[in-house]
C-alpha atoms as a PDB file:
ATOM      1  CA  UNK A   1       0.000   0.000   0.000  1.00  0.00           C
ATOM      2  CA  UNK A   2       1.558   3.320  -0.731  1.00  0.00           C
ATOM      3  CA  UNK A   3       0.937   6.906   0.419  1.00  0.00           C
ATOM      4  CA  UNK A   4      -0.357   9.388  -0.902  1.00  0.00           C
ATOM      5  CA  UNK A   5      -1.466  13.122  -0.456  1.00  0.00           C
ATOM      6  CA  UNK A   6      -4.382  15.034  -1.843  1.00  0.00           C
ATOM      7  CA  UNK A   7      -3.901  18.550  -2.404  1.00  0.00           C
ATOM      8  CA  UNK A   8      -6.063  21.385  -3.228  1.00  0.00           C
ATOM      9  CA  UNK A   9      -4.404  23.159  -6.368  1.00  0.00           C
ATOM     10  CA  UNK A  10      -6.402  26.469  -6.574  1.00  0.00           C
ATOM     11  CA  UNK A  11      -5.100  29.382  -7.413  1.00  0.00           C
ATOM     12  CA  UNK A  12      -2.019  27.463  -7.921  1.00  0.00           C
ATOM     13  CA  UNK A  13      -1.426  29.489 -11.971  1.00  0.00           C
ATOM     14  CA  UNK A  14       1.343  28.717 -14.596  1.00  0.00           C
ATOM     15  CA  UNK A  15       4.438  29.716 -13.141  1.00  0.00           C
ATOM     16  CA  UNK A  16       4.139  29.212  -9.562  1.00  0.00           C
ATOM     17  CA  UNK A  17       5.033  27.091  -6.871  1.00  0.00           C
ATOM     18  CA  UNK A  18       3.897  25.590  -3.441  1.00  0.00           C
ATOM     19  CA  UNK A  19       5.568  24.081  -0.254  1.00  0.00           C
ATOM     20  CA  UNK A  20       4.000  21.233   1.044  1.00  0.00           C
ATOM     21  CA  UNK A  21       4.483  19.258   3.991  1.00  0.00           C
ATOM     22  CA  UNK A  22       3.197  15.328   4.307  1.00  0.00           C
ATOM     23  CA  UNK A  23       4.023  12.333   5.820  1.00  0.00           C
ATOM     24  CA  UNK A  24       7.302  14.229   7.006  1.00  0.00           C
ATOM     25  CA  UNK A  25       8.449  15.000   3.467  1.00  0.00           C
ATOM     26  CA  UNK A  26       9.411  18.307   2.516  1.00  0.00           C
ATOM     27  CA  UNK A  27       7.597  18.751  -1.596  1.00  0.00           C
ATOM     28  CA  UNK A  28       7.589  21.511  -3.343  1.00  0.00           C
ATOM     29  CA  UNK A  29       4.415  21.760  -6.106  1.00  0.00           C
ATOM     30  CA  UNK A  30       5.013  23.120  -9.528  1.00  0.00           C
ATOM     31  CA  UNK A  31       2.784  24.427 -12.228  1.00  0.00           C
ATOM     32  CA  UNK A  32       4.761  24.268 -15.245  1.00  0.00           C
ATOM     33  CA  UNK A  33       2.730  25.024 -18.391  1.00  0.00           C
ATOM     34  CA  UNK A  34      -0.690  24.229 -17.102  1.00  0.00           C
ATOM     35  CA  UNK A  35       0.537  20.645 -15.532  1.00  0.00           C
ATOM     36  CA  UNK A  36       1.408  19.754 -12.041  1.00  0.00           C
ATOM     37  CA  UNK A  37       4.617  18.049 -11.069  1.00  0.00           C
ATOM     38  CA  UNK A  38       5.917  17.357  -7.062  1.00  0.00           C
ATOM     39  CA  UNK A  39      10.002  17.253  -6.649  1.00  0.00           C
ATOM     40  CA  UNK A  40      11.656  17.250  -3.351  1.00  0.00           C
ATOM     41  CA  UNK A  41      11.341  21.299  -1.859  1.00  0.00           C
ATOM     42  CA  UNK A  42      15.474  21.064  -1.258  1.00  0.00           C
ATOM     43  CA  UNK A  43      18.345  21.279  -3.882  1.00  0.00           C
ATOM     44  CA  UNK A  44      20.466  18.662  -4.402  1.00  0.00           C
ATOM     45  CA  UNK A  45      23.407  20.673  -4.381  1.00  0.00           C
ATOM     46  CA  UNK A  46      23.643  23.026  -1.644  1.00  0.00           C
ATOM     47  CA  UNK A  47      20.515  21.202   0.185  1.00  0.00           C
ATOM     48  CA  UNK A  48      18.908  24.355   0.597  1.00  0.00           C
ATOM     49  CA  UNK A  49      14.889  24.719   0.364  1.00  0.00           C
ATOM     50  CA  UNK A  50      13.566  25.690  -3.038  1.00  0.00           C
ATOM     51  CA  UNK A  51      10.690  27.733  -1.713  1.00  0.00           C
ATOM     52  CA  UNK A  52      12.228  30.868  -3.364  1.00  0.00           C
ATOM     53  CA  UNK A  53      13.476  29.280  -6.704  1.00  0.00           C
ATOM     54  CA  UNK A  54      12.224  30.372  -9.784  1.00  0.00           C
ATOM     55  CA  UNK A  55      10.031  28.598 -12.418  1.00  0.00           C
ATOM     56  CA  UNK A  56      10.689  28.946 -16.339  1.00  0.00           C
ATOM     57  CA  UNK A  57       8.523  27.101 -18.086  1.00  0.00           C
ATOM     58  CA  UNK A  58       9.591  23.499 -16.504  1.00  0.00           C
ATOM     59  CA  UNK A  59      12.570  24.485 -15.351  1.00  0.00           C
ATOM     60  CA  UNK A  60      13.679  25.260 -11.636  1.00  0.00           C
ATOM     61  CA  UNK A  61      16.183  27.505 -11.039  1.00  0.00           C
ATOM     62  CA  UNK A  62      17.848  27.264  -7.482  1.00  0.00           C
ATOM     63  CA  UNK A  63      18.145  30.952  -5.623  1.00  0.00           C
ATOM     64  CA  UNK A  64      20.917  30.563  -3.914  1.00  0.00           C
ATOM     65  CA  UNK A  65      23.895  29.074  -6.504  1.00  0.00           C
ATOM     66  CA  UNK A  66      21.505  29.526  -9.810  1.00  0.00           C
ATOM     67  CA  UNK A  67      21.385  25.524 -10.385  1.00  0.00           C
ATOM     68  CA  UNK A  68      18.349  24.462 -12.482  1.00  0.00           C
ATOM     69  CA  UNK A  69      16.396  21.094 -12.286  1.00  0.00           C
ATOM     70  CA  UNK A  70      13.493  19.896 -14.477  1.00  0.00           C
ATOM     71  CA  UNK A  71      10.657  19.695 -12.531  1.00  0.00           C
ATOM     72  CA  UNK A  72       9.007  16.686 -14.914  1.00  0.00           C
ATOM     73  CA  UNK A  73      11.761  14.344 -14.096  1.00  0.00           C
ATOM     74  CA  UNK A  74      13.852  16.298 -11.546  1.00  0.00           C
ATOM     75  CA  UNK A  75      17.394  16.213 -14.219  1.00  0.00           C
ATOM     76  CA  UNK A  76      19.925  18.415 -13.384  1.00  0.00           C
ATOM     77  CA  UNK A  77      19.834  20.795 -16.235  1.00  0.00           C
ATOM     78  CA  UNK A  78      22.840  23.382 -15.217  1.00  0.00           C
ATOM     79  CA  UNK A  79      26.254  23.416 -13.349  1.00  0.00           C
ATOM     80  CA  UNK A  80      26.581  23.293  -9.722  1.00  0.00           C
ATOM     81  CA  UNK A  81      23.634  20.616  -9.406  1.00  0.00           C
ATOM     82  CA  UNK A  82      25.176  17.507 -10.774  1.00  0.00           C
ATOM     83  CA  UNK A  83      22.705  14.808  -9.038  1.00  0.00           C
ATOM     84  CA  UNK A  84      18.839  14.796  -9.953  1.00  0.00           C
ATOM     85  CA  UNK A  85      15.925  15.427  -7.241  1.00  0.00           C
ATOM     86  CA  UNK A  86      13.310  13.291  -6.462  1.00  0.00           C
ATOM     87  CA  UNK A  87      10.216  13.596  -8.280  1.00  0.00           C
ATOM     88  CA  UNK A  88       6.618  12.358  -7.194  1.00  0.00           C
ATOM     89  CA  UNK A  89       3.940  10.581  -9.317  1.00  0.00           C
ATOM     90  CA  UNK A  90       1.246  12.958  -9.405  1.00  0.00           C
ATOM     91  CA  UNK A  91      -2.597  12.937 -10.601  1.00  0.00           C
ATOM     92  CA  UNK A  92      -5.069  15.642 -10.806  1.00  0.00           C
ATOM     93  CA  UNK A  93      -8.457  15.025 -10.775  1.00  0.00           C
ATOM     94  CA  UNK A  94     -10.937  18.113 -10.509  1.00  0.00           C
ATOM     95  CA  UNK A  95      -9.111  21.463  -9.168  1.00  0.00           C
ATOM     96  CA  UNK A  96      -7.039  18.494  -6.866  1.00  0.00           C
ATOM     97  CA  UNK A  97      -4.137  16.624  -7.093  1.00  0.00           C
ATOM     98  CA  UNK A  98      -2.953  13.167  -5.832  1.00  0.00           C
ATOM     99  CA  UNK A  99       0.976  13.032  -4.797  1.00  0.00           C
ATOM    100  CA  UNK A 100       1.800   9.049  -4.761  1.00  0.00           C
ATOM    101  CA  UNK A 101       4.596   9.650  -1.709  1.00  0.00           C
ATOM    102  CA  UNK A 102       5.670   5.683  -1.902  1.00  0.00           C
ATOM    103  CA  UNK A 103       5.443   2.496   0.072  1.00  0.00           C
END
């Protein structure tokens, strides 16, 4: 049986990003492009939270050393982060979205 969160995703628009806290994970919530995606609220690099990074499109950019992730499969897509993030399987289903957090 695995867990999972359900998350109210109003007013969550294009662009923008949510912290949120579950089964004592730390996720951050991304809509890139009109789709929702769930990756792990803390860079792999400097382990700092990404609560102030900025979303382009479906990229992540880290505020503190200006690494970028992919929020779809959490890639490292520019120099210092090397390592990718952990992503979560997510479903939305009417202004709501599941996040499957694992066994």
């Amino acid at each position: 049986m695995s867990l999972a969160v359900t998350i109210d995703v109003a007013g969550l628009a294009p662009g923008q990003t949510r912290a949120v806290s579950a089964h004592g994970l730390e996720l951050l919530l991304c809509n890139a492009e009109g789709r929702y995606y769930a990756i792990e609220n803390r860079c792999p690099h400097g382990m700092v939270r990404l609560d102030a990074a900025v979303l382009s499109g479906c990229i992540l950019e880290c505020p503190v050393h200006g690494g970028r992730l992919d929020v779809r499969d959490g890639s490292p897509q520019r120099h210092p982060i090397r390592r990718p993030a952990h992503t979560y399987p997510v479903r939305e289903s009417g202004g709501r979205i599941e996040i499957t957090l694992g066994a």
